[in-house]
C-alpha atoms as a PDB file:
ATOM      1  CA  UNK A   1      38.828 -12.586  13.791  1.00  0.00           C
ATOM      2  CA  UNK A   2      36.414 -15.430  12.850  1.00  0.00           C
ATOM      3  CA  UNK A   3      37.083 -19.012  13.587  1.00  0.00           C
ATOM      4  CA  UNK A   4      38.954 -20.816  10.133  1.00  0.00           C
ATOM      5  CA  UNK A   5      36.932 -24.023  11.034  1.00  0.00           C
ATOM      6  CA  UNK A   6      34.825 -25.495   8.399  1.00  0.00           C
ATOM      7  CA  UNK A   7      32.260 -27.037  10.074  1.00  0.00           C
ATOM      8  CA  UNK A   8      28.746 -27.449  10.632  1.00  0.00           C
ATOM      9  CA  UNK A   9      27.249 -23.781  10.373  1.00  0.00           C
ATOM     10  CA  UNK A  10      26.229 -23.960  14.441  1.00  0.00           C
ATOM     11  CA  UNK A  11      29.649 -24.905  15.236  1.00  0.00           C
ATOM     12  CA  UNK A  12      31.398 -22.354  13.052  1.00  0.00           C
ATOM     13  CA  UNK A  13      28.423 -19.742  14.974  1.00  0.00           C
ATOM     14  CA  UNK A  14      29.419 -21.368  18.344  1.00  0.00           C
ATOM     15  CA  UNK A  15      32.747 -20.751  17.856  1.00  0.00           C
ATOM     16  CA  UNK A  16      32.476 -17.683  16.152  1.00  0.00           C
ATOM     17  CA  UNK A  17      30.458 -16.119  19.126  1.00  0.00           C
ATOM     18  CA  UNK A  18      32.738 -17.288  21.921  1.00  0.00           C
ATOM     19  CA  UNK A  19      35.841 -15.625  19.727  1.00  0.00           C
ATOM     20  CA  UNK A  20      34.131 -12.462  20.269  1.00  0.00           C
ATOM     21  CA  UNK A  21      33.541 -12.858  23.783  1.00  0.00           C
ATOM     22  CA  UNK A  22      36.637 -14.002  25.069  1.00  0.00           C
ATOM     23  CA  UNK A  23      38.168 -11.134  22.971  1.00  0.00           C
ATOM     24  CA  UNK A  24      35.463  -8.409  24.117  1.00  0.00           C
ATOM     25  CA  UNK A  25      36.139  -9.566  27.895  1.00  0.00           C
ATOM     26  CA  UNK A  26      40.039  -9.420  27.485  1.00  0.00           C
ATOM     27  CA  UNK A  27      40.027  -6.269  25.830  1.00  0.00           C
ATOM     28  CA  UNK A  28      37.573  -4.972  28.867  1.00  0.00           C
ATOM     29  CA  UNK A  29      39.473  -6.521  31.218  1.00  0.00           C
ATOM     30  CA  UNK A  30      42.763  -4.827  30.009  1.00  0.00           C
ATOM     31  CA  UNK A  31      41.407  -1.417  29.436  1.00  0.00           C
ATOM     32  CA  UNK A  32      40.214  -1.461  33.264  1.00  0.00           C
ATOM     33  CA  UNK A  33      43.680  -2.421  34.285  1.00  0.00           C
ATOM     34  CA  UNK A  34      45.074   0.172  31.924  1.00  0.00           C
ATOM     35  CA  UNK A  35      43.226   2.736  35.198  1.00  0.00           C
ATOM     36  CA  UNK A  36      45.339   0.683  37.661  1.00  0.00           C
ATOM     37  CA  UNK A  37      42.654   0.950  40.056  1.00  0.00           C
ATOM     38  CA  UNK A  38      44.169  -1.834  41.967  1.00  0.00           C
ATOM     39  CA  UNK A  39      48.097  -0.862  42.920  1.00  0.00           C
ATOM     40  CA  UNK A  40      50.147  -3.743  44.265  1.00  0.00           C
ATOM     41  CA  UNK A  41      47.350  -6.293  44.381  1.00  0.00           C
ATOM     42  CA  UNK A  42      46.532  -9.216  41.807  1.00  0.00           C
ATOM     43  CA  UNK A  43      43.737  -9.974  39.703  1.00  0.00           C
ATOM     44  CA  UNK A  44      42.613 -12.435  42.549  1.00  0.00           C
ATOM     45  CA  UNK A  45      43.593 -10.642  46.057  1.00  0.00           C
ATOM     46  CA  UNK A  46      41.283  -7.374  44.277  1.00  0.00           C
ATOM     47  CA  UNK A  47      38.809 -10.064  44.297  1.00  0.00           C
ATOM     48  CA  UNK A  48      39.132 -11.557  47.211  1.00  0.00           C
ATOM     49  CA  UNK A  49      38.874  -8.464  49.054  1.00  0.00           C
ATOM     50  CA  UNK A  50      36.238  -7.241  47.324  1.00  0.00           C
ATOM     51  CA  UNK A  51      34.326 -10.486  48.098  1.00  0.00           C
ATOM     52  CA  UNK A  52      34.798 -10.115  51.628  1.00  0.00           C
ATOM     53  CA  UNK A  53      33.921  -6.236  51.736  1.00  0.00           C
ATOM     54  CA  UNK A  54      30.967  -7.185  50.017  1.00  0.00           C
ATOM     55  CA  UNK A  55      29.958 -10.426  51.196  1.00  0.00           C
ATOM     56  CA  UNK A  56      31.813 -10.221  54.972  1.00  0.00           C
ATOM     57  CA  UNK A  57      33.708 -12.973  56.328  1.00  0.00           C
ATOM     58  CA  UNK A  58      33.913 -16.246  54.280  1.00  0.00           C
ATOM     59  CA  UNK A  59      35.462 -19.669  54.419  1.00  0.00           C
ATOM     60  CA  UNK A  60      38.620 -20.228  52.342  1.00  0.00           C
ATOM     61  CA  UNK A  61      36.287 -22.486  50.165  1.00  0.00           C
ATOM     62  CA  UNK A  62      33.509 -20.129  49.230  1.00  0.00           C
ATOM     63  CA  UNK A  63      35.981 -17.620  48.012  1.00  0.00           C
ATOM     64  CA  UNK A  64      37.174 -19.737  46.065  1.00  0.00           C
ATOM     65  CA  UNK A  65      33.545 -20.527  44.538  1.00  0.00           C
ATOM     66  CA  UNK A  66      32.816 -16.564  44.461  1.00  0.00           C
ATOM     67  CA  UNK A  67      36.158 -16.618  42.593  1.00  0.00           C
ATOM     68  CA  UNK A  68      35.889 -19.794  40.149  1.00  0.00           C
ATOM     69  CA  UNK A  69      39.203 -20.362  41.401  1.00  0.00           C
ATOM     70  CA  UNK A  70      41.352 -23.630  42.745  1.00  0.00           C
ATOM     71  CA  UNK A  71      41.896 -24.439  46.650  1.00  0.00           C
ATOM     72  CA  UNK A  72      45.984 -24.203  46.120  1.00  0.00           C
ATOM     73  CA  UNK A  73      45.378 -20.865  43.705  1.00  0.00           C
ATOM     74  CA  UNK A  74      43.312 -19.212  46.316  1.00  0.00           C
ATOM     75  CA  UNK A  75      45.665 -20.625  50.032  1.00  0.00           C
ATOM     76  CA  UNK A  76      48.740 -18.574  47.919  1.00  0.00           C
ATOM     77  CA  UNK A  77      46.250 -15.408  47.478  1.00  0.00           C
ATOM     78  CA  UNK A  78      45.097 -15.605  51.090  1.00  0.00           C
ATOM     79  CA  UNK A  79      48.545 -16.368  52.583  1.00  0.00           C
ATOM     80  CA  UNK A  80      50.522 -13.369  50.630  1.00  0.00           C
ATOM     81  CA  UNK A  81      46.662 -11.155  51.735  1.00  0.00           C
ATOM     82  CA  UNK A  82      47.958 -12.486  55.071  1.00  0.00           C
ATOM     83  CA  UNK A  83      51.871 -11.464  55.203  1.00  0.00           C
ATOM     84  CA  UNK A  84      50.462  -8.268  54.369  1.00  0.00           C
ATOM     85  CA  UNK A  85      48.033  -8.145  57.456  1.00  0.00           C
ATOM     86  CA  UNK A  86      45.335  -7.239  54.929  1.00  0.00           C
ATOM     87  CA  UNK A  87      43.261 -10.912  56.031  1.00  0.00           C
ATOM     88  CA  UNK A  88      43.595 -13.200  58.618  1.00  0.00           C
ATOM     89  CA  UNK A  89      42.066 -16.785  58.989  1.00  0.00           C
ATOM     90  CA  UNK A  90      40.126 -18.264  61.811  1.00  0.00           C
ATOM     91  CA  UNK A  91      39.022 -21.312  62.405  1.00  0.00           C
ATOM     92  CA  UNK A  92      35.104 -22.012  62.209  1.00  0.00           C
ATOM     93  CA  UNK A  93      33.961 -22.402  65.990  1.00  0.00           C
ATOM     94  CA  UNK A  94      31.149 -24.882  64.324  1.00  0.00           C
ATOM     95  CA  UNK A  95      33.310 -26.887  62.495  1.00  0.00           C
ATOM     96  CA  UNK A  96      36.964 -26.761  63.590  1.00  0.00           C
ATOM     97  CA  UNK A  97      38.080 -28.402  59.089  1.00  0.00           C
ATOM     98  CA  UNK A  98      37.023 -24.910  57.703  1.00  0.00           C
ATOM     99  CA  UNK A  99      38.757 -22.087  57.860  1.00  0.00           C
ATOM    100  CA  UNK A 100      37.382 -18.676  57.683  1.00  0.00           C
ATOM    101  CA  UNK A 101      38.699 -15.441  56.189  1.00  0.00           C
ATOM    102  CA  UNK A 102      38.091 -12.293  57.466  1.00  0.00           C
ATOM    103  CA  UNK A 103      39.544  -8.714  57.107  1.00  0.00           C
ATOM    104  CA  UNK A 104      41.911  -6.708  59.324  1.00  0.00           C
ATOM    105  CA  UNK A 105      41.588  -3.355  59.600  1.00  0.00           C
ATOM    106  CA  UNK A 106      44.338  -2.627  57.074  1.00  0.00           C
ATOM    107  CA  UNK A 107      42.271  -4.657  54.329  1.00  0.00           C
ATOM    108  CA  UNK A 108      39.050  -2.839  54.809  1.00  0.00           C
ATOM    109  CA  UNK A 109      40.521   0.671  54.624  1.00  0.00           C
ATOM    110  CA  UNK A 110      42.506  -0.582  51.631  1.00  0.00           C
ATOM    111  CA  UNK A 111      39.509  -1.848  49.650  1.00  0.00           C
ATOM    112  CA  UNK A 112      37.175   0.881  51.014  1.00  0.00           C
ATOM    113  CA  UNK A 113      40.094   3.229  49.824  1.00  0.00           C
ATOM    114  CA  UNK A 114      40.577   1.844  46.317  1.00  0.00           C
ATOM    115  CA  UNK A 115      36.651   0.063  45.496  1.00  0.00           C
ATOM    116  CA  UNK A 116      35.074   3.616  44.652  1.00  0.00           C
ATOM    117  CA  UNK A 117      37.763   4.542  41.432  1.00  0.00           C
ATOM    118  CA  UNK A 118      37.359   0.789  40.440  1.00  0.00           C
ATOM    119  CA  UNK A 119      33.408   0.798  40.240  1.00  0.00           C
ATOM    120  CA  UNK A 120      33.558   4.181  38.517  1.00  0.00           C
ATOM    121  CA  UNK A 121      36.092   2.780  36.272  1.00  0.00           C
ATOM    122  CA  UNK A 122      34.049  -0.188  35.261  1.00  0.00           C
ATOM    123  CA  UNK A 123      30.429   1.801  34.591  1.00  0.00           C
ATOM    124  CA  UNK A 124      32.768   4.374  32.415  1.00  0.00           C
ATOM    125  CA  UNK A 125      33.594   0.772  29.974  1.00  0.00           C
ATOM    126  CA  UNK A 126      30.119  -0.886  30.412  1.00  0.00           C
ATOM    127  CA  UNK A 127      28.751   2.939  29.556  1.00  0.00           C
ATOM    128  CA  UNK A 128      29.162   2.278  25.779  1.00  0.00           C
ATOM    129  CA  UNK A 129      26.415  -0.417  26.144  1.00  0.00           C
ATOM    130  CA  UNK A 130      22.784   1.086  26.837  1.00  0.00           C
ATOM    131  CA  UNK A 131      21.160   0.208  30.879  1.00  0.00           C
ATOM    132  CA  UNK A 132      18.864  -2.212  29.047  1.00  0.00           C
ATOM    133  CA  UNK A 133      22.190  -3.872  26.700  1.00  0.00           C
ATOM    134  CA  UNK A 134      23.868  -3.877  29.720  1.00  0.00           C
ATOM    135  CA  UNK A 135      21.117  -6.082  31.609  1.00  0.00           C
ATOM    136  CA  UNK A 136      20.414  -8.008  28.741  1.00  0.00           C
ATOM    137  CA  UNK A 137      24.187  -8.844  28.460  1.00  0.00           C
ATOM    138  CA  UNK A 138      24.334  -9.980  32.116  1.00  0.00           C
ATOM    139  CA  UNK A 139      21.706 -12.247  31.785  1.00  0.00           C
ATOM    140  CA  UNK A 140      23.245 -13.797  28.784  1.00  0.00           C
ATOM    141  CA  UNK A 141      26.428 -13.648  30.531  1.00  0.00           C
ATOM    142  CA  UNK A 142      24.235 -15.573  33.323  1.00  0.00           C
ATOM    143  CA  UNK A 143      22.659 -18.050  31.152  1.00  0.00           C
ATOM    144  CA  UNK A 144      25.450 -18.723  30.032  1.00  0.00           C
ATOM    145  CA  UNK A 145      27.629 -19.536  33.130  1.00  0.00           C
ATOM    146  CA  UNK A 146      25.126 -22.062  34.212  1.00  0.00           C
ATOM    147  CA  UNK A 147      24.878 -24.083  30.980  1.00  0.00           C
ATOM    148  CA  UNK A 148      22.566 -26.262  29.756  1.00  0.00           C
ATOM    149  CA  UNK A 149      21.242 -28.400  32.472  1.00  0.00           C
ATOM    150  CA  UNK A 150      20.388 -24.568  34.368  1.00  0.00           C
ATOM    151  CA  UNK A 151      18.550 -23.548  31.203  1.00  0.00           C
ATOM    152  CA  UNK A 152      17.220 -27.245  30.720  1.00  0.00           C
ATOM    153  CA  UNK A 153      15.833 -27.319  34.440  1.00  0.00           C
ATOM    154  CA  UNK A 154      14.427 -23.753  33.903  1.00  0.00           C
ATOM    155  CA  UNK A 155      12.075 -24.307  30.421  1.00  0.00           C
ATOM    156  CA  UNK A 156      10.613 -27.127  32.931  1.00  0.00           C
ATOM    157  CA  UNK A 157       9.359 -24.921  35.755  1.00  0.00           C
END
C-alpha cells in the first residue's frame, strides 16, 4: 500500500520505500515466528541469549546496544532470564557501576538447543532473495542504520 501523501516526489519515494520495508520486515518477522523456533522466550530474551552465545559475556549496557533496546526494557528481560536461571549478573571486577551478564548452564544448553532450527528457519525466508540480493540487501539495510552522517563521513575517506 503506497503512502496517500501528496508531496514532493522524493518524499512520496521516501515514504513509499520505508512502507515497503517496515511491511517486508513485519511480514518476515511474523512468518519466522509462525516456526516458533523460540518456545517460552520473547522477542528480546531470544536475543539476548543469542547475543551472549555469540558474543560471550556482556555488560547489561552493551546488550542493550546489540539490542537497540532501553536500560529499563532490557533490566525486565535480564531479571525474568534470571528467575529462570538461564543468566546471571556479576559485577565487573574493573569497574564495580557495570554489571555483567553471563550465561548459566541452563541458558547455553537452551540456546545451543533451540539456535540451529532458528538459523535454518531464517536462510529458508531470506532463500527467496539470491546470495548476492541477499548481501546487497544487508548492506542497504547497513547503510541505512547508520544514516547520513555514516554515509556523509564515508564519501570523505
Amino acid at each position: 500500500m503506497p503512502t496517500h501523501f501528496t508531496g514532493r516526489a522524493d518524499e512520496i519515494l521516501a515514504l513509499d520505500t520505508l512502507i515497503k520495508l517496515s511491511r517486508a520486515a513485519n511480514s518476515l518477522l511474523a512468518r519466522i515466528a509462525h516456526h516458533n523456533t523460540h518456545p517460552d522466550l520473547t522477542v528480546s530474551q531470544f536475543g539476548t541469549l543469542e547475543a551472549l552465545y555469540h558474543l560471550g559475556t556482556m555488560s547489561q549496557s552493551g546488550i542493550c546496544d546489540k539490542l537497540l533496546k532501553s536500560g529499563g526494557n532490557t533490566t525486565l528481560v535480564i531479571d525474568n532470564l534470571e528467575k529462570r536461571d538461564l543468566v546471571r549478573r556479576k559485577r565487573d571486577p574493573n569497574d564495580r557501576r557495570v554489571v555483567m551478564v553471563e550465561l548459566t548452564d541452563d541458558g547455553l544448553e537452551l540456546i545451543r538447543s533451540i539456535f540451529p532450527r532458528h538459523a535454518a528457519v531464517v536462510a529458508e525466508e531470506m532463500s527467496i532473495l539470491s546470495p548476492e540480493e541477499r548481501r546487497q540487501l544487508g548492506e542497504l539495510c547497513k547503510k541505512l542504520g547508520k544514516g547520513r552522517s555514516a554515509s556523509a563521513s564515508n564519501s570523505t575517506e
